[in-house]
PDB file of N, CA and C in Angstrom:
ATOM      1  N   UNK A   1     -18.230  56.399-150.187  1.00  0.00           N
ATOM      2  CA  UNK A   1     -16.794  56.491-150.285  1.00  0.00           C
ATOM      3  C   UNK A   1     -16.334  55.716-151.518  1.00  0.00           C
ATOM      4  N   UNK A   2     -15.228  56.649-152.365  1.00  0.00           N
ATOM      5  CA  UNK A   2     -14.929  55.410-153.427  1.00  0.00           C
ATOM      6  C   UNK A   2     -13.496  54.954-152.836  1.00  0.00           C
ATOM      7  N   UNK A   3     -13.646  53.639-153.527  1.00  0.00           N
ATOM      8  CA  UNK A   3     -12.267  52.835-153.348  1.00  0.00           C
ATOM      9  C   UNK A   3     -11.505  52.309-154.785  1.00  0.00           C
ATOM     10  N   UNK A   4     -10.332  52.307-154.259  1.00  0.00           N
ATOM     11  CA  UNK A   4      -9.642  51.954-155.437  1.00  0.00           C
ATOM     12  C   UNK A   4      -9.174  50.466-155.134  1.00  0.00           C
ATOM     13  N   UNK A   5      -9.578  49.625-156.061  1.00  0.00           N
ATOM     14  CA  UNK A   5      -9.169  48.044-156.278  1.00  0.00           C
ATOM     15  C   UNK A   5      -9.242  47.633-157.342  1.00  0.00           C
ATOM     16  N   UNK A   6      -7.904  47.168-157.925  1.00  0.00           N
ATOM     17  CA  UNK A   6      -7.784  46.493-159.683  1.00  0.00           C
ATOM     18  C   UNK A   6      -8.437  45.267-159.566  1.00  0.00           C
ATOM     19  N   UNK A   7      -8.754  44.707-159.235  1.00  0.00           N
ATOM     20  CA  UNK A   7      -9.572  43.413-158.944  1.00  0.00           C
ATOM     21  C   UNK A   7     -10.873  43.229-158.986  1.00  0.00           C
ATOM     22  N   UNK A   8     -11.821  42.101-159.249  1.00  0.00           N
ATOM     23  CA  UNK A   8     -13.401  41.872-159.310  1.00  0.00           C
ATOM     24  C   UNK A   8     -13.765  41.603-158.336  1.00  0.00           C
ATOM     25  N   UNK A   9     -15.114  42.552-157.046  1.00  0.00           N
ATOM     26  CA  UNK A   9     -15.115  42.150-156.128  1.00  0.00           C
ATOM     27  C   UNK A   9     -16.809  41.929-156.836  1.00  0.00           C
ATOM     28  N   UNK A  10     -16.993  40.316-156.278  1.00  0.00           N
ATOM     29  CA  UNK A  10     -18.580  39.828-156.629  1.00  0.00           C
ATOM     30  C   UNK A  10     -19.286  39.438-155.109  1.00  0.00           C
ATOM     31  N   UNK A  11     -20.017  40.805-155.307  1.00  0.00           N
ATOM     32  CA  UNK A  11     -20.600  41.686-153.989  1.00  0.00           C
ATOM     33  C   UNK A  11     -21.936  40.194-153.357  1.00  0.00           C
ATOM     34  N   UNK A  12     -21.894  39.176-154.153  1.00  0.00           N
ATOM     35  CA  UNK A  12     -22.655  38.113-153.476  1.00  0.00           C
ATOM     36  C   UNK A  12     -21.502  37.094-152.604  1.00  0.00           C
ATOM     37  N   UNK A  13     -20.593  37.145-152.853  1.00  0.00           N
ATOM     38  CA  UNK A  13     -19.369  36.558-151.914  1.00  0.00           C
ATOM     39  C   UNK A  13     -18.766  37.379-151.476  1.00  0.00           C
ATOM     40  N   UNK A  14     -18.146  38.270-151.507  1.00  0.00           N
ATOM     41  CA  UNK A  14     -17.214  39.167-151.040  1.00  0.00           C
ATOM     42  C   UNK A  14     -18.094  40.906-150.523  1.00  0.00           C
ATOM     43  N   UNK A  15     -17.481  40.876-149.404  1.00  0.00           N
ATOM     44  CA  UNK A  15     -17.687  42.456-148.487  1.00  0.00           C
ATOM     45  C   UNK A  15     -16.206  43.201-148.614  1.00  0.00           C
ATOM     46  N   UNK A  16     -16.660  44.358-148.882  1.00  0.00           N
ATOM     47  CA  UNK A  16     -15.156  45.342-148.815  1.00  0.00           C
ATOM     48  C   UNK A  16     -15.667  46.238-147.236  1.00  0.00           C
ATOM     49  N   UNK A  17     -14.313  46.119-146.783  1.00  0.00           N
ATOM     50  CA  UNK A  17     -14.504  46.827-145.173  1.00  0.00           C
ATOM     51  C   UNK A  17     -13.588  47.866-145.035  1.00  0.00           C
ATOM     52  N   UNK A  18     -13.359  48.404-144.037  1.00  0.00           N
ATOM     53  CA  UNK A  18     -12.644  48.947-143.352  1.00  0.00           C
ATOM     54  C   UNK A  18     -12.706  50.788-143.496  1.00  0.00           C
ATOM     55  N   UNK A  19     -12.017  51.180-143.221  1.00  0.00           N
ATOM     56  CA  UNK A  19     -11.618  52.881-143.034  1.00  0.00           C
ATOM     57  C   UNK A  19     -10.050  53.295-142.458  1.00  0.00           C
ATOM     58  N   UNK A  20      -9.839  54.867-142.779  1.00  0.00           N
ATOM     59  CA  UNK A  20      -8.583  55.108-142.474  1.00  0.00           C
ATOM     60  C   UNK A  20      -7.982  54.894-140.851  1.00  0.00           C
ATOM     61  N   UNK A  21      -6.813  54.126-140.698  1.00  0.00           N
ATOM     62  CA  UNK A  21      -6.275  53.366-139.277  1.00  0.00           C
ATOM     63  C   UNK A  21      -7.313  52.030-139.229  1.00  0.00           C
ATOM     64  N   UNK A  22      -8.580  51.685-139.545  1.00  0.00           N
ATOM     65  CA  UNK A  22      -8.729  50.392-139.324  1.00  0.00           C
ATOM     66  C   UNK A  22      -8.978  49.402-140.444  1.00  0.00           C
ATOM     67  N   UNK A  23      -8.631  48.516-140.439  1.00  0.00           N
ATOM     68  CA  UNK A  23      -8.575  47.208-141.678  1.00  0.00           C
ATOM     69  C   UNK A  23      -7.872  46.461-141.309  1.00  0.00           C
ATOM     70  N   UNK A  24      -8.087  45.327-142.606  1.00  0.00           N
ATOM     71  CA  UNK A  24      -7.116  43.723-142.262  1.00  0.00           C
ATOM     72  C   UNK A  24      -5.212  44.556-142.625  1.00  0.00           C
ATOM     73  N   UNK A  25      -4.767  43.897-142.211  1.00  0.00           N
ATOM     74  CA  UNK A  25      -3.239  43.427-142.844  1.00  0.00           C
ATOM     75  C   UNK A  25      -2.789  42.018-142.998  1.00  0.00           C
ATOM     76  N   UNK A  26      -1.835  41.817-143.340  1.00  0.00           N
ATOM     77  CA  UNK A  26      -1.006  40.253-143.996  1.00  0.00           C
ATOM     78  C   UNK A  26      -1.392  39.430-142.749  1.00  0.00           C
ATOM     79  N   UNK A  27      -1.350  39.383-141.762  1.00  0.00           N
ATOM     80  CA  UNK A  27      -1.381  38.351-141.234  1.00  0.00           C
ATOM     81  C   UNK A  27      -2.982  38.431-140.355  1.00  0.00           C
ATOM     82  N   UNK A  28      -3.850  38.764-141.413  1.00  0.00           N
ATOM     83  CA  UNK A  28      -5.316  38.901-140.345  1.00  0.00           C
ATOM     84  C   UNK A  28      -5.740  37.883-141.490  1.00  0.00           C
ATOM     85  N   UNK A  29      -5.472  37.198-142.564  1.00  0.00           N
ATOM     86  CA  UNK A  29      -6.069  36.143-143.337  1.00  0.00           C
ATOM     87  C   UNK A  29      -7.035  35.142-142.321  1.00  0.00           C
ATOM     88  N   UNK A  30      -8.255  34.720-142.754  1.00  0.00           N
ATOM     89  CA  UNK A  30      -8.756  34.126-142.234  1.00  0.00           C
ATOM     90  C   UNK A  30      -9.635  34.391-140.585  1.00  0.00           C
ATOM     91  N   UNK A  31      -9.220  35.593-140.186  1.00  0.00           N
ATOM     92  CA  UNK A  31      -9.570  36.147-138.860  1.00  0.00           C
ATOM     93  C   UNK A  31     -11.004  36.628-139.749  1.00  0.00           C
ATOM     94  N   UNK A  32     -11.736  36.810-138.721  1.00  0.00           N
ATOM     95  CA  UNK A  32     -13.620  37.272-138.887  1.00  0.00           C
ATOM     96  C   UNK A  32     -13.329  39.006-138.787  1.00  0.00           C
ATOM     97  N   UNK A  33     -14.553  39.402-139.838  1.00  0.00           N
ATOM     98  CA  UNK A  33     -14.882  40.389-139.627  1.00  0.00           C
ATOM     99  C   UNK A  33     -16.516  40.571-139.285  1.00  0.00           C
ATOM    100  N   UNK A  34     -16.570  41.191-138.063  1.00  0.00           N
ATOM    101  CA  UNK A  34     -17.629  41.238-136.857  1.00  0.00           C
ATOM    102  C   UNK A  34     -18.533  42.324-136.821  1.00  0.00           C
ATOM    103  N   UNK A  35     -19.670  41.756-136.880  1.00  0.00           N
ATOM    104  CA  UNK A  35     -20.762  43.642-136.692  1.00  0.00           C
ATOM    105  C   UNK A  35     -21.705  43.064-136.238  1.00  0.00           C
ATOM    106  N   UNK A  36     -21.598  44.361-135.158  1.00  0.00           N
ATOM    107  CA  UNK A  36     -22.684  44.207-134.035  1.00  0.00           C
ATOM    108  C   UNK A  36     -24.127  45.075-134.808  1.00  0.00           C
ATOM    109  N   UNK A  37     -25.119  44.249-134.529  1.00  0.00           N
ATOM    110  CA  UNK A  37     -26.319  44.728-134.973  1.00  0.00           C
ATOM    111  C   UNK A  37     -27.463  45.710-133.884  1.00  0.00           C
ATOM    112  N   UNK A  38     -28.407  45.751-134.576  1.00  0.00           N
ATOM    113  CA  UNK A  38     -29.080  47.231-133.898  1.00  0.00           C
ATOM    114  C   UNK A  38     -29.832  46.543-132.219  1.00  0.00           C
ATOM    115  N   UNK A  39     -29.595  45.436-132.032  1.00  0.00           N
ATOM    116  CA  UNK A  39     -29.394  44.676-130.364  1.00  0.00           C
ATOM    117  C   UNK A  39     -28.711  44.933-129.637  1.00  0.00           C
ATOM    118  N   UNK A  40     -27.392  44.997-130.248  1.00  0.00           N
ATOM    119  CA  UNK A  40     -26.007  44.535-129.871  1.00  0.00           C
ATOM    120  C   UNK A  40     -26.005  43.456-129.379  1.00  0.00           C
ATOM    121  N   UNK A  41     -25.994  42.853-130.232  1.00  0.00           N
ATOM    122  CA  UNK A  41     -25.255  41.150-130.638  1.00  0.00           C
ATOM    123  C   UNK A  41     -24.008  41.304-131.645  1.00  0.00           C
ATOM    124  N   UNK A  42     -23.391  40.447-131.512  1.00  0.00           N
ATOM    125  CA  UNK A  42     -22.499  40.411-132.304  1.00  0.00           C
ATOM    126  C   UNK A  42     -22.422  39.020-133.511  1.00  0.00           C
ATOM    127  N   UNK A  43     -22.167  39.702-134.673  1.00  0.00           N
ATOM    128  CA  UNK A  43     -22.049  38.438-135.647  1.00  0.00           C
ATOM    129  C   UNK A  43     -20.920  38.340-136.170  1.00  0.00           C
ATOM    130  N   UNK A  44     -20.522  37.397-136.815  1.00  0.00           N
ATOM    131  CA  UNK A  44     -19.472  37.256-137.980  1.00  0.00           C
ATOM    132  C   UNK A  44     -20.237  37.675-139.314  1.00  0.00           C
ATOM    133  N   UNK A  45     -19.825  38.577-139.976  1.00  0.00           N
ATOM    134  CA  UNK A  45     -20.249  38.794-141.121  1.00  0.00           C
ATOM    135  C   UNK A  45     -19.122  38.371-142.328  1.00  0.00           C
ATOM    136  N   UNK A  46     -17.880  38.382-142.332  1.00  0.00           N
ATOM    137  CA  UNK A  46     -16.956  37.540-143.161  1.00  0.00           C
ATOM    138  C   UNK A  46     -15.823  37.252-142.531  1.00  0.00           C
ATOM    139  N   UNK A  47     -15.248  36.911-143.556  1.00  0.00           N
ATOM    140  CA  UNK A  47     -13.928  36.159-142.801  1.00  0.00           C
ATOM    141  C   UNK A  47     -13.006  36.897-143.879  1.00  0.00           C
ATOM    142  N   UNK A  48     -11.639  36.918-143.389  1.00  0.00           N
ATOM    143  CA  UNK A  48     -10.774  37.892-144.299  1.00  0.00           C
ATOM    144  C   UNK A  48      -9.799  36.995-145.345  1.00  0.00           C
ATOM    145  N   UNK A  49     -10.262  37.971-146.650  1.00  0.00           N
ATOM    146  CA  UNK A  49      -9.207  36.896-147.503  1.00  0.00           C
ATOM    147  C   UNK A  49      -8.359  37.751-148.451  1.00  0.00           C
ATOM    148  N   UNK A  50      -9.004  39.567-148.126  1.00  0.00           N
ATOM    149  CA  UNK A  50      -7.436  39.779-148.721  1.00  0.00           C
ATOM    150  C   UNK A  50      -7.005  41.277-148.226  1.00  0.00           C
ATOM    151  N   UNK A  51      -6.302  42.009-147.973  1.00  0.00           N
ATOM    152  CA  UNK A  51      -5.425  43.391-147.098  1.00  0.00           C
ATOM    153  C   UNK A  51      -5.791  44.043-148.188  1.00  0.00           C
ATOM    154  N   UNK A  52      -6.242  45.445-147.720  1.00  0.00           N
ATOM    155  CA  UNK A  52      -6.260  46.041-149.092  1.00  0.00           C
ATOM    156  C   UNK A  52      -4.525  46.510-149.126  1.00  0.00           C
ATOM    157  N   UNK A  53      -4.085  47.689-150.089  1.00  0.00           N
ATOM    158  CA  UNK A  53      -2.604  47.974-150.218  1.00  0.00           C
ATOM    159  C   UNK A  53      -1.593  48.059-148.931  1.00  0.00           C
ATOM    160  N   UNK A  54      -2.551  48.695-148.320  1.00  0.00           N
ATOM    161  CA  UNK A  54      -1.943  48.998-146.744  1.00  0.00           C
ATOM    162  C   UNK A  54      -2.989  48.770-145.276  1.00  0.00           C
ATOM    163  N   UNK A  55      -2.628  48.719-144.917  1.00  0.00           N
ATOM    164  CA  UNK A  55      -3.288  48.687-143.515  1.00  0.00           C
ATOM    165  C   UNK A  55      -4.218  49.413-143.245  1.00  0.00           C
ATOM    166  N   UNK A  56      -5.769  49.846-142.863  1.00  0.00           N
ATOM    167  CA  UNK A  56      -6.393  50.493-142.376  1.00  0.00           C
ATOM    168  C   UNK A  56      -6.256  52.114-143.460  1.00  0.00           C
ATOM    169  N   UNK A  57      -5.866  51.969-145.162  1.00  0.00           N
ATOM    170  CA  UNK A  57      -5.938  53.331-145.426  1.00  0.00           C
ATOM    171  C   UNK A  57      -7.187  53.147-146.343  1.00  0.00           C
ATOM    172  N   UNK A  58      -7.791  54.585-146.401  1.00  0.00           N
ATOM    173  CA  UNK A  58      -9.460  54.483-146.826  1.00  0.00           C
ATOM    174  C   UNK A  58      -9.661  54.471-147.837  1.00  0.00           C
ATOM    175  N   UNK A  59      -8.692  54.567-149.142  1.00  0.00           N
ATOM    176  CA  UNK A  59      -8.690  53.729-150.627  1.00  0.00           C
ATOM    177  C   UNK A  59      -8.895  52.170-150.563  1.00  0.00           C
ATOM    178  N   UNK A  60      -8.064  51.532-150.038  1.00  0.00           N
ATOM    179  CA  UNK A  60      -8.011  50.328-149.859  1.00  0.00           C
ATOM    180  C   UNK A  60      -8.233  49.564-148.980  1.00  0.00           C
ATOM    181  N   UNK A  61      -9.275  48.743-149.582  1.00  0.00           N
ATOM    182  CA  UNK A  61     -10.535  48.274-147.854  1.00  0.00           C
ATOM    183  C   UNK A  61      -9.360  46.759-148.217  1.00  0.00           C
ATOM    184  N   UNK A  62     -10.105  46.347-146.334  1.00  0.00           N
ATOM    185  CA  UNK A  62      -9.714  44.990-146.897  1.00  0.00           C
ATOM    186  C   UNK A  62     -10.854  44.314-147.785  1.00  0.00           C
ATOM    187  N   UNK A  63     -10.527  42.932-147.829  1.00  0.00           N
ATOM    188  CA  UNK A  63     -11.886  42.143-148.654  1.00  0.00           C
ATOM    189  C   UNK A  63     -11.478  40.733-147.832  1.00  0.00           C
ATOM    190  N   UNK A  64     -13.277  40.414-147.727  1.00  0.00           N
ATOM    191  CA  UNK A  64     -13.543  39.637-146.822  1.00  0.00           C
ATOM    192  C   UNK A  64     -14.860  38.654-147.314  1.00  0.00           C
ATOM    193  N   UNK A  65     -14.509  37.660-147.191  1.00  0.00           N
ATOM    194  CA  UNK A  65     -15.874  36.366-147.707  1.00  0.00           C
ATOM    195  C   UNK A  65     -16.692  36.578-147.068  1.00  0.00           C
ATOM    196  N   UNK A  66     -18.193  36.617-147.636  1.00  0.00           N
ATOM    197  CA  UNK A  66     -19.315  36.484-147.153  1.00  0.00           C
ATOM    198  C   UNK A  66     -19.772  35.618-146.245  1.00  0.00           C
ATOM    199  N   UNK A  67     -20.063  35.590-145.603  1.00  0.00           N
ATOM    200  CA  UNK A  67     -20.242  34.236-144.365  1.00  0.00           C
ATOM    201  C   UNK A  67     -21.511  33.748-144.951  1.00  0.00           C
ATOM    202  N   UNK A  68     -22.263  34.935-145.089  1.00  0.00           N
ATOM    203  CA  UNK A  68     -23.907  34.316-145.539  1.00  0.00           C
ATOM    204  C   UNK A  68     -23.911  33.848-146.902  1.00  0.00           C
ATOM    205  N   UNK A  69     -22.749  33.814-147.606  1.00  0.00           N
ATOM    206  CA  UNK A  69     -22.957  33.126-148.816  1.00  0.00           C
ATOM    207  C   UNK A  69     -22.560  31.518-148.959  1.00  0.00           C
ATOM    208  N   UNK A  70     -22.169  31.362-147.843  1.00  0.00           N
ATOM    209  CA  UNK A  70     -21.799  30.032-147.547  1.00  0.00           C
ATOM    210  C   UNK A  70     -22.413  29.226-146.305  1.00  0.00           C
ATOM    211  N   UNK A  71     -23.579  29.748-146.366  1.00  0.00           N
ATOM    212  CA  UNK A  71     -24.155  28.973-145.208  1.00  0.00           C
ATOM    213  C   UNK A  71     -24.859  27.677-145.284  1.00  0.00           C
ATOM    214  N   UNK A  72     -25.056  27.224-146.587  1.00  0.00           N
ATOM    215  CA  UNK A  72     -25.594  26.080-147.230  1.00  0.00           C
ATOM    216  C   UNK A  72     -24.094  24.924-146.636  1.00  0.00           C
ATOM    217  N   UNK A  73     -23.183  25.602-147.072  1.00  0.00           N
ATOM    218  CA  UNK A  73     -21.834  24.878-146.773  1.00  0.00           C
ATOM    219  C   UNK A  73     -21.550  24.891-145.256  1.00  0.00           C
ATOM    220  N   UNK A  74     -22.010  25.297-144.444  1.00  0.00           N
ATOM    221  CA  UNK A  74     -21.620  25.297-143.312  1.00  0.00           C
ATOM    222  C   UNK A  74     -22.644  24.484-142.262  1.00  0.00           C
ATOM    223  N   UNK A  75     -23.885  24.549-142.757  1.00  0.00           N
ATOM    224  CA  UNK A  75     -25.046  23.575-141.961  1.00  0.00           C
ATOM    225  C   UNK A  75     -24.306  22.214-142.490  1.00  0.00           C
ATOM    226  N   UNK A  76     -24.508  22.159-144.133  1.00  0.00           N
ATOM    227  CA  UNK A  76     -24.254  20.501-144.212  1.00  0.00           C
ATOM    228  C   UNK A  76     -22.746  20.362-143.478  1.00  0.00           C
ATOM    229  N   UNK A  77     -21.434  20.855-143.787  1.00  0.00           N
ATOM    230  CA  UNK A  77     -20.127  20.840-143.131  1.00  0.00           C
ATOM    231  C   UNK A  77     -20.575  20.320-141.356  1.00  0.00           C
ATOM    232  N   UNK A  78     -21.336  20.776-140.879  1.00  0.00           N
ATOM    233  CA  UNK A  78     -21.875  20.255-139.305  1.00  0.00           C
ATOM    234  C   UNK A  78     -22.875  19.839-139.479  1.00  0.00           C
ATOM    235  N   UNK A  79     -23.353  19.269-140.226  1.00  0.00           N
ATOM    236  CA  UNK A  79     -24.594  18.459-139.858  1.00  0.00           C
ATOM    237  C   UNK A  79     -25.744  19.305-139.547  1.00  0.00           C
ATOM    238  N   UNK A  80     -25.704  19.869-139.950  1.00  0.00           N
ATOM    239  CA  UNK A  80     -27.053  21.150-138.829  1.00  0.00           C
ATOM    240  C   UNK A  80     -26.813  21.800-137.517  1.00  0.00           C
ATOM    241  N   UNK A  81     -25.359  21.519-137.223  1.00  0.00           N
ATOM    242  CA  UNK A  81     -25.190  21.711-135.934  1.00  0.00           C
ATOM    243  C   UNK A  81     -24.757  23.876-135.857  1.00  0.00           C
ATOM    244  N   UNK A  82     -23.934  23.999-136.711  1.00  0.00           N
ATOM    245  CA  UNK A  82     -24.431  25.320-136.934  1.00  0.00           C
ATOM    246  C   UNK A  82     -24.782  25.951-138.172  1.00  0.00           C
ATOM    247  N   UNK A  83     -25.475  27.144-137.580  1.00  0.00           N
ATOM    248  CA  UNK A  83     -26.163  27.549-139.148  1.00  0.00           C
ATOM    249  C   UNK A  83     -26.148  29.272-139.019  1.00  0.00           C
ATOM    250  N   UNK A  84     -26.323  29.407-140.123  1.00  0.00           N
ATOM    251  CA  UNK A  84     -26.298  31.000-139.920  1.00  0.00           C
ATOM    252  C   UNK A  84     -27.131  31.862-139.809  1.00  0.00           C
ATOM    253  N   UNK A  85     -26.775  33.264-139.331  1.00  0.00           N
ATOM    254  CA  UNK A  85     -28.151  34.236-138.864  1.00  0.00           C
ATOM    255  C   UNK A  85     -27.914  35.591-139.600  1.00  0.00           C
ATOM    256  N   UNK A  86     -28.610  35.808-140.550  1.00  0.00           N
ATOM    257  CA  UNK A  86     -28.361  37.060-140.753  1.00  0.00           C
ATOM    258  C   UNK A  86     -28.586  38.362-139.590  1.00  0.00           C
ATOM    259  N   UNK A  87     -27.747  39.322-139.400  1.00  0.00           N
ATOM    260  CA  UNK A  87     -27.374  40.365-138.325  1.00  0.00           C
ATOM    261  C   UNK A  87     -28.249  41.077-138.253  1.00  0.00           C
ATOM    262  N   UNK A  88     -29.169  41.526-139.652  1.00  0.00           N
ATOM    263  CA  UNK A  88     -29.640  42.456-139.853  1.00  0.00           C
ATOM    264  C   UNK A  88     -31.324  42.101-139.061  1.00  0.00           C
ATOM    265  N   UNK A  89     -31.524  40.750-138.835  1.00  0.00           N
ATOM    266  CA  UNK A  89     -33.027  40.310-138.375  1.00  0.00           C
ATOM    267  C   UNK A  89     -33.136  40.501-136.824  1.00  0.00           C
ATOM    268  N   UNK A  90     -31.960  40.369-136.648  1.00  0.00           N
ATOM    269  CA  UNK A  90     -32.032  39.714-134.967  1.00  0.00           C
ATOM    270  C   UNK A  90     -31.496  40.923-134.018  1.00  0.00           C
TER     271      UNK A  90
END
């Protein structure tokens, strides 16, 4: 699918999501975006940091931080207490 976004998305931090009727809007900042893997488990795969133009339309995904690109930051941030799993292993 192509998408249209004037912006640099750097595909080692940032995931583009969504499809037509589903995506972020203005006030989903910071809410997780979730995918269940071939278990069904469920992970956080990012967290949302920006709406694409509109709501859920299939030009414009939302964009969402990598969770796994920050997992160095998130063991030391807790001490080791959590850490991350990539979706795709487990």
């Amino acid at each position: 699918m192509e998408f249209e976004y004037s912006g640099h998305v750097d595909e080692e931090l940032m995931i583009c999501a969504g499809k037509t009727g589903k995506g972020s809007c203005k006030q989903d900042t910071g809410g997780p975006l979730l995918v269940q893997n071939k278990n069904g488990s469920w992970f956080q795969y990012g967290i949302t940091a920006l709406f694409g133009m509109s709501c859920g339309h299939d030009k414009h995904p939302g964009i969402y931080a990598r969770v796994s690109a920050f997992c160095d930051f998130v063991s030391k941030t807790t001490n080791g207490t959590v850490n991350c799993q990539n979706p795709d292993t487990y």
